[in-house]
C-alpha atoms as a PDB file:
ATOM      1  CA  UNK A   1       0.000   0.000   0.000  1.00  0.00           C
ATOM      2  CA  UNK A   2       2.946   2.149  -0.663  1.00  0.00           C
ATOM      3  CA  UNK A   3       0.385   4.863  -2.545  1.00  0.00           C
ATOM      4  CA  UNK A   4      -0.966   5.299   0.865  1.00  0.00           C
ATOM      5  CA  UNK A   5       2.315   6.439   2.133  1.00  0.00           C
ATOM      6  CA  UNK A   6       2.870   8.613  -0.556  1.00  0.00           C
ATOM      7  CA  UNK A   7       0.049  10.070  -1.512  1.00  0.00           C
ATOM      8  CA  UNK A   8      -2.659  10.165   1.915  1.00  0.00           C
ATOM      9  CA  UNK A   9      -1.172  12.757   4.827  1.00  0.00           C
ATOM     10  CA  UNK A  10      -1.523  13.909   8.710  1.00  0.00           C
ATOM     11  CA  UNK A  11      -5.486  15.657   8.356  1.00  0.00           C
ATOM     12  CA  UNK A  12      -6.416  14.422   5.241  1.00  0.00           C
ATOM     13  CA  UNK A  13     -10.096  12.895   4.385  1.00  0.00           C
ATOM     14  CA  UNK A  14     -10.204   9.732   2.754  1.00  0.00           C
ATOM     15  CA  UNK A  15     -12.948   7.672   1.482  1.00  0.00           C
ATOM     16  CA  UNK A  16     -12.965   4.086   1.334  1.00  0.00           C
ATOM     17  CA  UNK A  17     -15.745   2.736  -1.259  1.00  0.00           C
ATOM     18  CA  UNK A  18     -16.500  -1.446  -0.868  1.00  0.00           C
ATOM     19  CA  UNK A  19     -14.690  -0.854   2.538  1.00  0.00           C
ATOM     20  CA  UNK A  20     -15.672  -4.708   3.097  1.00  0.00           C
ATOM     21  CA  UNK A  21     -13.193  -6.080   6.363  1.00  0.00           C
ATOM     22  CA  UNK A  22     -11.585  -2.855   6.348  1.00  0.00           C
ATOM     23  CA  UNK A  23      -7.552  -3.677   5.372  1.00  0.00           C
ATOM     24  CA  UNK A  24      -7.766  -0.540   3.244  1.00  0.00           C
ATOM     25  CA  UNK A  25      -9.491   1.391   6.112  1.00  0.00           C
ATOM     26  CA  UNK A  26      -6.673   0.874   8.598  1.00  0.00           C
ATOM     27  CA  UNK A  27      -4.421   1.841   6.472  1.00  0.00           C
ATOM     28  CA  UNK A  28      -6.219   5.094   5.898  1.00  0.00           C
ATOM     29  CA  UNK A  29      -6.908   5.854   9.317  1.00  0.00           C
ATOM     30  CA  UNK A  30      -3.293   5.594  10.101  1.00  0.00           C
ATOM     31  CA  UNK A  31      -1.836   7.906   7.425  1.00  0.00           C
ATOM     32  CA  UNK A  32      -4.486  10.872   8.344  1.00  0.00           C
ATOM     33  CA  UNK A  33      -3.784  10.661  12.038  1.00  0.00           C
ATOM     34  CA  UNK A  34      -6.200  11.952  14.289  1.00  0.00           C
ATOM     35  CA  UNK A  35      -7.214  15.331  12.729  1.00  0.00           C
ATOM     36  CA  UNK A  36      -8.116  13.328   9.328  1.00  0.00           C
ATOM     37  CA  UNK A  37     -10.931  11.434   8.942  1.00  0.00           C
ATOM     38  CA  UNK A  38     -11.581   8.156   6.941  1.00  0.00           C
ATOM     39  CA  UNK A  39     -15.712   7.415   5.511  1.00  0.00           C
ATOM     40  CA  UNK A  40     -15.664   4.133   4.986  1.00  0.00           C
ATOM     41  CA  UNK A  41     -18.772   3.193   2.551  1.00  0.00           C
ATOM     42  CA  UNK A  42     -19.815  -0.472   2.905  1.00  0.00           C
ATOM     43  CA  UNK A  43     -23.504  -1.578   2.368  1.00  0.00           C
ATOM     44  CA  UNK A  44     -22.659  -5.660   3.765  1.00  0.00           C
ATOM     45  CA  UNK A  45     -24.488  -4.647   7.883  1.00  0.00           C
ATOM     46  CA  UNK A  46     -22.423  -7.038   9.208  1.00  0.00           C
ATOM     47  CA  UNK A  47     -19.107  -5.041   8.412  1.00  0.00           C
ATOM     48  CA  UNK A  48     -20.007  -2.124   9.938  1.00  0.00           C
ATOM     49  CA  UNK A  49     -19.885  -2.401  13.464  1.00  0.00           C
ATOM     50  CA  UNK A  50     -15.791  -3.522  13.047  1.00  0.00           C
ATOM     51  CA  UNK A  51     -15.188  -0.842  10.287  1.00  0.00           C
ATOM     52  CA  UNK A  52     -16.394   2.135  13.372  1.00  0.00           C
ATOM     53  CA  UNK A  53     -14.298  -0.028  16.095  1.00  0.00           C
ATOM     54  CA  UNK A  54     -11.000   1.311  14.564  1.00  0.00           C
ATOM     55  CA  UNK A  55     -12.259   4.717  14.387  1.00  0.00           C
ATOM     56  CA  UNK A  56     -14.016   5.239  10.414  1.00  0.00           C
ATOM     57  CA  UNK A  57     -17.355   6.852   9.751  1.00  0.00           C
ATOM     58  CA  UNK A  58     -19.457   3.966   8.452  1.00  0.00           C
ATOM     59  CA  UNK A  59     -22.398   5.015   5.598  1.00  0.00           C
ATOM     60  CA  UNK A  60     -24.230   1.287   5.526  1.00  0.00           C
ATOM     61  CA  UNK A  61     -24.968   2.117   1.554  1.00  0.00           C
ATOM     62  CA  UNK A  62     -23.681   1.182  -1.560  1.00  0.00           C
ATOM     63  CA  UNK A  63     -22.294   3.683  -3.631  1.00  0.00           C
ATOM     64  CA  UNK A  64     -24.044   3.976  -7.319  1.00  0.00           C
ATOM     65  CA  UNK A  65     -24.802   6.080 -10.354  1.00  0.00           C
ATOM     66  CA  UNK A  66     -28.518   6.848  -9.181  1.00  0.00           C
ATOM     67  CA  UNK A  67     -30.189   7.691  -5.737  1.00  0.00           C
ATOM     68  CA  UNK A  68     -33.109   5.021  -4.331  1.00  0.00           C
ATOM     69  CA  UNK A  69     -33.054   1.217  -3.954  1.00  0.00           C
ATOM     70  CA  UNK A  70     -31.264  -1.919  -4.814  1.00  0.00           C
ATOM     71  CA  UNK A  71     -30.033  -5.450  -4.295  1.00  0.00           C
ATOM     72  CA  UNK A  72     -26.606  -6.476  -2.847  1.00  0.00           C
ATOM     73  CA  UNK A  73     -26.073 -10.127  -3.917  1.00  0.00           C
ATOM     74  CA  UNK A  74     -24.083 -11.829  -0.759  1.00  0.00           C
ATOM     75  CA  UNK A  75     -21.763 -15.746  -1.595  1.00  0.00           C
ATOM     76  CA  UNK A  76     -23.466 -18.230  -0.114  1.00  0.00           C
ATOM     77  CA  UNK A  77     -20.198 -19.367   1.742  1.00  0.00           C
ATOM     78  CA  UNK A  78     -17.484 -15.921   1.908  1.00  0.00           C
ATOM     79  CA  UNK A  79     -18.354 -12.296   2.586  1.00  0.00           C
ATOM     80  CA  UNK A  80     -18.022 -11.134  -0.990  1.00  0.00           C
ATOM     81  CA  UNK A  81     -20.596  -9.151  -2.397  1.00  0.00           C
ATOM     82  CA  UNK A  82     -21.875  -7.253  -5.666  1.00  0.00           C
ATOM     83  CA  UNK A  83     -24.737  -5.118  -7.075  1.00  0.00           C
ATOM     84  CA  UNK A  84     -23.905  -7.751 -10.027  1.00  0.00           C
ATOM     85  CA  UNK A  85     -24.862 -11.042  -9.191  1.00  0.00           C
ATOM     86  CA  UNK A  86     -22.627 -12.544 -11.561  1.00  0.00           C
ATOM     87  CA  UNK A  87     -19.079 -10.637 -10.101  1.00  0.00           C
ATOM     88  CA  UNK A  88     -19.774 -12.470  -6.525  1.00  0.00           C
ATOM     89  CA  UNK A  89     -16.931 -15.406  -6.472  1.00  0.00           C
ATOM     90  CA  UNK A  90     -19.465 -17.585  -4.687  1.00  0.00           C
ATOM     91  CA  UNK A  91     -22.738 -18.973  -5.291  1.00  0.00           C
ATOM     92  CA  UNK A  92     -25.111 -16.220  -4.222  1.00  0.00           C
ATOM     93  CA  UNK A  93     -27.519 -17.560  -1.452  1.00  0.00           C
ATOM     94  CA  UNK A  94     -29.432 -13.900  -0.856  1.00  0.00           C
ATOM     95  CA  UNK A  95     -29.620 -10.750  -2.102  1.00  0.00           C
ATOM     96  CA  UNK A  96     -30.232  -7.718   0.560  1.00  0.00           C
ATOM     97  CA  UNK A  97     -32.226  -4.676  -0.421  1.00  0.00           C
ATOM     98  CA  UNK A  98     -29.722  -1.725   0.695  1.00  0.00           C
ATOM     99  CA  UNK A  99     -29.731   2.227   0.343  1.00  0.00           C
ATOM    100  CA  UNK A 100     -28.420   3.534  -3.809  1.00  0.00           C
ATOM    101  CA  UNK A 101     -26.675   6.874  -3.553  1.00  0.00           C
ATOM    102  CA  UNK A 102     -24.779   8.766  -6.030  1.00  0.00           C
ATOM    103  CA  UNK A 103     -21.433  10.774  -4.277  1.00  0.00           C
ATOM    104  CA  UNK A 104     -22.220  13.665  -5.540  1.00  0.00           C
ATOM    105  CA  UNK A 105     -25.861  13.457  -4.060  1.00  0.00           C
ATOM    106  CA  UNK A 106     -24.043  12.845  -0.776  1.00  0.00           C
ATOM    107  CA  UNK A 107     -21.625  15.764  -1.113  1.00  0.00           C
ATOM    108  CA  UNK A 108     -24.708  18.050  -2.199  1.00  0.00           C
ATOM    109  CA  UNK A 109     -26.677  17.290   1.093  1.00  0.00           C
ATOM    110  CA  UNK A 110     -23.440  16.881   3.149  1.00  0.00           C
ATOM    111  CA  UNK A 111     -23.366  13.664   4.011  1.00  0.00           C
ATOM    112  CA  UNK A 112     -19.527  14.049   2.747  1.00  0.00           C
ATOM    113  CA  UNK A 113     -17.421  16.288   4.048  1.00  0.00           C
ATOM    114  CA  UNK A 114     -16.553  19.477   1.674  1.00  0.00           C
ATOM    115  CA  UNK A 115     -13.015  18.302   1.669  1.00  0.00           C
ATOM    116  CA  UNK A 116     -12.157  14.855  -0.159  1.00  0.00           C
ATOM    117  CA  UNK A 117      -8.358  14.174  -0.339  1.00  0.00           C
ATOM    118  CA  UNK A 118      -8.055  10.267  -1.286  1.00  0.00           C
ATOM    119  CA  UNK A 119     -10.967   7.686  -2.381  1.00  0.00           C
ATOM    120  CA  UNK A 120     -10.210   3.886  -2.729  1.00  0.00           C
ATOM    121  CA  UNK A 121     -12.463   1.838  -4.977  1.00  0.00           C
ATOM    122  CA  UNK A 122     -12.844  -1.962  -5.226  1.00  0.00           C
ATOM    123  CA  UNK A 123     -16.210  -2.434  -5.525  1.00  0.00           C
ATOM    124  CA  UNK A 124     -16.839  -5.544  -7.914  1.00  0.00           C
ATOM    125  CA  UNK A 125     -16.940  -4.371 -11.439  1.00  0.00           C
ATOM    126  CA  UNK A 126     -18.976  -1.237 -10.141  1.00  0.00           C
ATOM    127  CA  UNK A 127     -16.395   1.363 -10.373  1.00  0.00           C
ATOM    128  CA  UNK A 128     -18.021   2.947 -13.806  1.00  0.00           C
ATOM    129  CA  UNK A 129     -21.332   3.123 -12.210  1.00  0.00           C
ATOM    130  CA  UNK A 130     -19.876   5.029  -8.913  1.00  0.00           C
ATOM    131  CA  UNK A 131     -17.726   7.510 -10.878  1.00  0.00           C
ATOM    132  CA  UNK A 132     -20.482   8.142 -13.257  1.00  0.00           C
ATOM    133  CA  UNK A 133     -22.077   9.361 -10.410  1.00  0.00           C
ATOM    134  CA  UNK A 134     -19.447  11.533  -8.578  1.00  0.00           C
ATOM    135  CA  UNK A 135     -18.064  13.733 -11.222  1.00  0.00           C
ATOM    136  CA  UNK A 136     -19.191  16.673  -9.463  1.00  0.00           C
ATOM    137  CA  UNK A 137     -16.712  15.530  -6.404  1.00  0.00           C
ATOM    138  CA  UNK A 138     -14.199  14.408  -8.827  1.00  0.00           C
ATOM    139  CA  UNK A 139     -14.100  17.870 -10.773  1.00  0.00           C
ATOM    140  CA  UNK A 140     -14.450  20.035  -7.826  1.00  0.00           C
ATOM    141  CA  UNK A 141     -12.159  18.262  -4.658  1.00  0.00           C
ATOM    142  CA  UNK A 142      -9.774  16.752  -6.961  1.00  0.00           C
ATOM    143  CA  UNK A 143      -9.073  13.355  -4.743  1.00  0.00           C
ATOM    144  CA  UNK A 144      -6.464  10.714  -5.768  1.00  0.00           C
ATOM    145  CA  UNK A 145      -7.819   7.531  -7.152  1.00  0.00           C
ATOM    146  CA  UNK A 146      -6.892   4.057  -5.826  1.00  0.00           C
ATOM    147  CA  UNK A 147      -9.239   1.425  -7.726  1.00  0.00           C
ATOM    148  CA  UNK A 148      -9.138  -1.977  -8.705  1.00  0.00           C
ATOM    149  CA  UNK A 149      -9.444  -3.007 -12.865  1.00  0.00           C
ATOM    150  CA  UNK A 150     -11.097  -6.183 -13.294  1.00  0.00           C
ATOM    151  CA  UNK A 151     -11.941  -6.404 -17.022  1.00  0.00           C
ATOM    152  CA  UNK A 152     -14.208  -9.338 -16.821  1.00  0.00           C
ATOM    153  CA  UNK A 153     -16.045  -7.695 -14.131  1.00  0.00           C
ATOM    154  CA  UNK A 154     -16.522  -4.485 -15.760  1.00  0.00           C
ATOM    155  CA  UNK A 155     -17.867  -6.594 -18.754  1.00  0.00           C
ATOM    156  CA  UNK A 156     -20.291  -7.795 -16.801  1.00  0.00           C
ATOM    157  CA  UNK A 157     -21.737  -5.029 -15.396  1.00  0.00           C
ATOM    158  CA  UNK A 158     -21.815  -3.726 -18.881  1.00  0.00           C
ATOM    159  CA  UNK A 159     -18.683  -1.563 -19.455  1.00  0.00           C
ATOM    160  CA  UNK A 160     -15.364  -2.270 -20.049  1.00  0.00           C
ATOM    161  CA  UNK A 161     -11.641  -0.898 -19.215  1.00  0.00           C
ATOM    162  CA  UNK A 162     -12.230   1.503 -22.428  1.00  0.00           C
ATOM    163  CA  UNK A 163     -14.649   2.847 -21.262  1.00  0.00           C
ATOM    164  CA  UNK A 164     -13.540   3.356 -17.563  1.00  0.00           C
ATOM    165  CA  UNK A 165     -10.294   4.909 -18.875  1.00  0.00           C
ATOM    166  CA  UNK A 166     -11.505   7.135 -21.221  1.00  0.00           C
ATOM    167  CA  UNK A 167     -14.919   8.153 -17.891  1.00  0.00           C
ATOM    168  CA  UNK A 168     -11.582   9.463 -16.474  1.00  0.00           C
ATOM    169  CA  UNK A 169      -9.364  10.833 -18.545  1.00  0.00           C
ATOM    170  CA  UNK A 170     -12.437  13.158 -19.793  1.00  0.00           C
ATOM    171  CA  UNK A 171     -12.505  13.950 -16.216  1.00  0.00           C
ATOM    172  CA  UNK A 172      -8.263  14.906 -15.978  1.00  0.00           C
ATOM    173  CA  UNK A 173      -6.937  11.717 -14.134  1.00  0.00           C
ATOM    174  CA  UNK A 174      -4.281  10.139 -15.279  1.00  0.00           C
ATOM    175  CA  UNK A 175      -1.725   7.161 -14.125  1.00  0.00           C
ATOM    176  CA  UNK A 176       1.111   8.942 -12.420  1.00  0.00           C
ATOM    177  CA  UNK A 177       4.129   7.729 -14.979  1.00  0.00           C
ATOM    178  CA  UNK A 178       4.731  10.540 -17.316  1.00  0.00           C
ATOM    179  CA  UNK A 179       4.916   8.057 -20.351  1.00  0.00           C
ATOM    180  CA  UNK A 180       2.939   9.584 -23.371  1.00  0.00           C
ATOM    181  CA  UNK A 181       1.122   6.158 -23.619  1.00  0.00           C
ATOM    182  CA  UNK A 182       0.018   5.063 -20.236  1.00  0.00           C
ATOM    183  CA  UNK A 183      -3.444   4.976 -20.763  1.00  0.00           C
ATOM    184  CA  UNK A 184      -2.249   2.143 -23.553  1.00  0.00           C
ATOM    185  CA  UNK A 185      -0.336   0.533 -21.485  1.00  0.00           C
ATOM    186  CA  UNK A 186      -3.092   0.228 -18.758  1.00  0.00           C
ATOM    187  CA  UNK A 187      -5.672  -0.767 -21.440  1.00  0.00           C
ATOM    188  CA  UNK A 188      -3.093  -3.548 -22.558  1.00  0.00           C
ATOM    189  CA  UNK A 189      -2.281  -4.831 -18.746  1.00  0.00           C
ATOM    190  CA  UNK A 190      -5.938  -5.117 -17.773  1.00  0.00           C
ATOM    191  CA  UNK A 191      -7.229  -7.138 -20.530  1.00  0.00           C
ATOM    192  CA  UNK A 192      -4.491  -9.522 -20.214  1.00  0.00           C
ATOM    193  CA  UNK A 193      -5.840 -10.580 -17.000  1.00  0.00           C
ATOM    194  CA  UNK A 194      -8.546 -13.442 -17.048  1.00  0.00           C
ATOM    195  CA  UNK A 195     -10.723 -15.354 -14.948  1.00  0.00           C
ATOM    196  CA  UNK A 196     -10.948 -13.139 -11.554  1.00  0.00           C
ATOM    197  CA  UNK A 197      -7.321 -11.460 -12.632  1.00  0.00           C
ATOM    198  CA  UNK A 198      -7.530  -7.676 -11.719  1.00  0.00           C
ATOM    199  CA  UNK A 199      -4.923  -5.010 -11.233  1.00  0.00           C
ATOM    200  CA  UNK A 200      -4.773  -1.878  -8.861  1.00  0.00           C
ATOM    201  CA  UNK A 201      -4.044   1.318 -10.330  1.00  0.00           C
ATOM    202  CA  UNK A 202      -3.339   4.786  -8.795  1.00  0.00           C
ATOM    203  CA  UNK A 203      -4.530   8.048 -10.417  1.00  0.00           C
ATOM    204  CA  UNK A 204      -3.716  11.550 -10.108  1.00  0.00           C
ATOM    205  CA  UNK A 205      -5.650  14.676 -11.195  1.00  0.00           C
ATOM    206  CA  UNK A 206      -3.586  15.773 -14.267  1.00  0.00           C
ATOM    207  CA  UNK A 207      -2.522  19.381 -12.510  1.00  0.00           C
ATOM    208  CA  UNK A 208      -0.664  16.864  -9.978  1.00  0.00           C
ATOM    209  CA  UNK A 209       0.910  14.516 -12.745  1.00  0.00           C
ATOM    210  CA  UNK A 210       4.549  14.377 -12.632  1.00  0.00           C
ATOM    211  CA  UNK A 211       6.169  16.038 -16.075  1.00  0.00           C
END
C-alpha cells in the first residue's frame, strides 16, 4: 500500500468505497492521524460495526450512479458481495435490499465532508457506475484515485476498461508515470488478466501529474 504512504497525509479525508473487512481502512486511518478522517462506505451490515471499532465513519450504503433502492447479492459461503450477481466469487444464497446513492448526491446534502483528499475503490466491477455518479466531487475536490481493474467484471456489469479509462481521462486523471502512452499501457495490462485477474491502479488529477 505504498500509494498510501505517498500520496494520503496527517489531516487528510479519505474515502474508502467497498470498505468490506476494512484492510484498506486501517491503512487510511493511520496515514491521516487523528485530525483526518476516513468514511468508509460499505452496504454488507455485518461489516459495519468492526469498520467504526477502529475509528471510520461507516455510511451502511452502496455507492451507485442513481439515488433510491437496490439489491446487494451476498456468496453463499465468503463475505463477498456485488450489485452484479454474476461478479460475486461464490454462489449467491441472498440478495439484501440496501440504500443507492450517487457521491455527488451525498456531497450536495453533506453527508460528505466538503473536503475529499483520497478515495479507494474496489467495488466488484462497479467502479463505472460510482464515478459516473461523482463527477461533481471528482471535478471540484480533486481526490487521488486508488481502484481496482477487473476487465471481466466491468464486462459484466456492462462496461469495459475503455470505457472506464476514457470516464476518467475526460474527467483529468491520469496514471502517475509521465509516459505519453500510459493509458495504452493500462488498457493492454488489464485485458491480459482473465478469470478473476484484476490489477490496482493509482490516479492523479492531471494538474498533480509528474512532467
Amino acid at each position: 500500500m505504498s500509494w498510501i504512504e505517498e500520496w494520503v497525509k496527517p489531516g487528510m479525508i479519505a474515502l474508502d468505497i467497498g470498505a468490506n473487512h476494512g484492510s484498506y481502512t486501517s491503512q487510511l486511518l493511520q496515514a491521516v492521524g487523528p485530525t483526518g478522517r476516513v468514511i468508509a462506505i460499505e452496504p454488507q451490515p455485518t461489516l459495519a460495526p468492526a469498520l467504526e471499532a477502529i475509528g471510520a465513519t461507516v455510511l451502511r450504503l452502496a455507492a451507485w450512479d442513481y439515488d433510491g433502492a437496490g439489491l446487494l447479492h451476498l456468496g453463499e459461503q465468503s463475505e463477498h458481495a456485488s450489485l452484479i450477481e454474476a461478479n460475486v466469487l461464490a454462489p449467491t444464497h441472498v440478495a439484501l435490499p440496501v440504500r443507492m446513492a450517487r457521491l455527488d448526491t451525498l456531497y450536495e446534502r453533506g453527508e460528505l465532508p466538503a473536503q475529499i483528499d483520497a478515495m479507494k475503490l474496489d467495488t466488484q466491477g462497479a467502479e463505472p457506475a460510482i464515478i459516473r455518479g461523482a463527477t461533481r466531487v471528482l471535478r471540484e475536490q480533486r481526490p487521488v484515485l486508488f481502484l481496482e481493474i477487473w476487465r471481466e467484471g466491468l464486462a459484466q456489469a456492462g462496461s469495459s476498461v475503455e470505457e472506464l479509462c476514457e470516464d476518467l481521462s475526460v474527467l483529468g486523471y491520469q496514471p502517475p508515470a509521465a509516459a505519453p502512452d500510459c493509458w495504452t499501457l493500462l488498457r493492454e495490462h488489464a485485458n491480459r488478466e482473465h478469470g478473476h485477474g484484476s490489477i490496482d491502479v493509482l490516479l492523479v488529477p492531471s494538474e498533480r501529474r509528474a512532467a
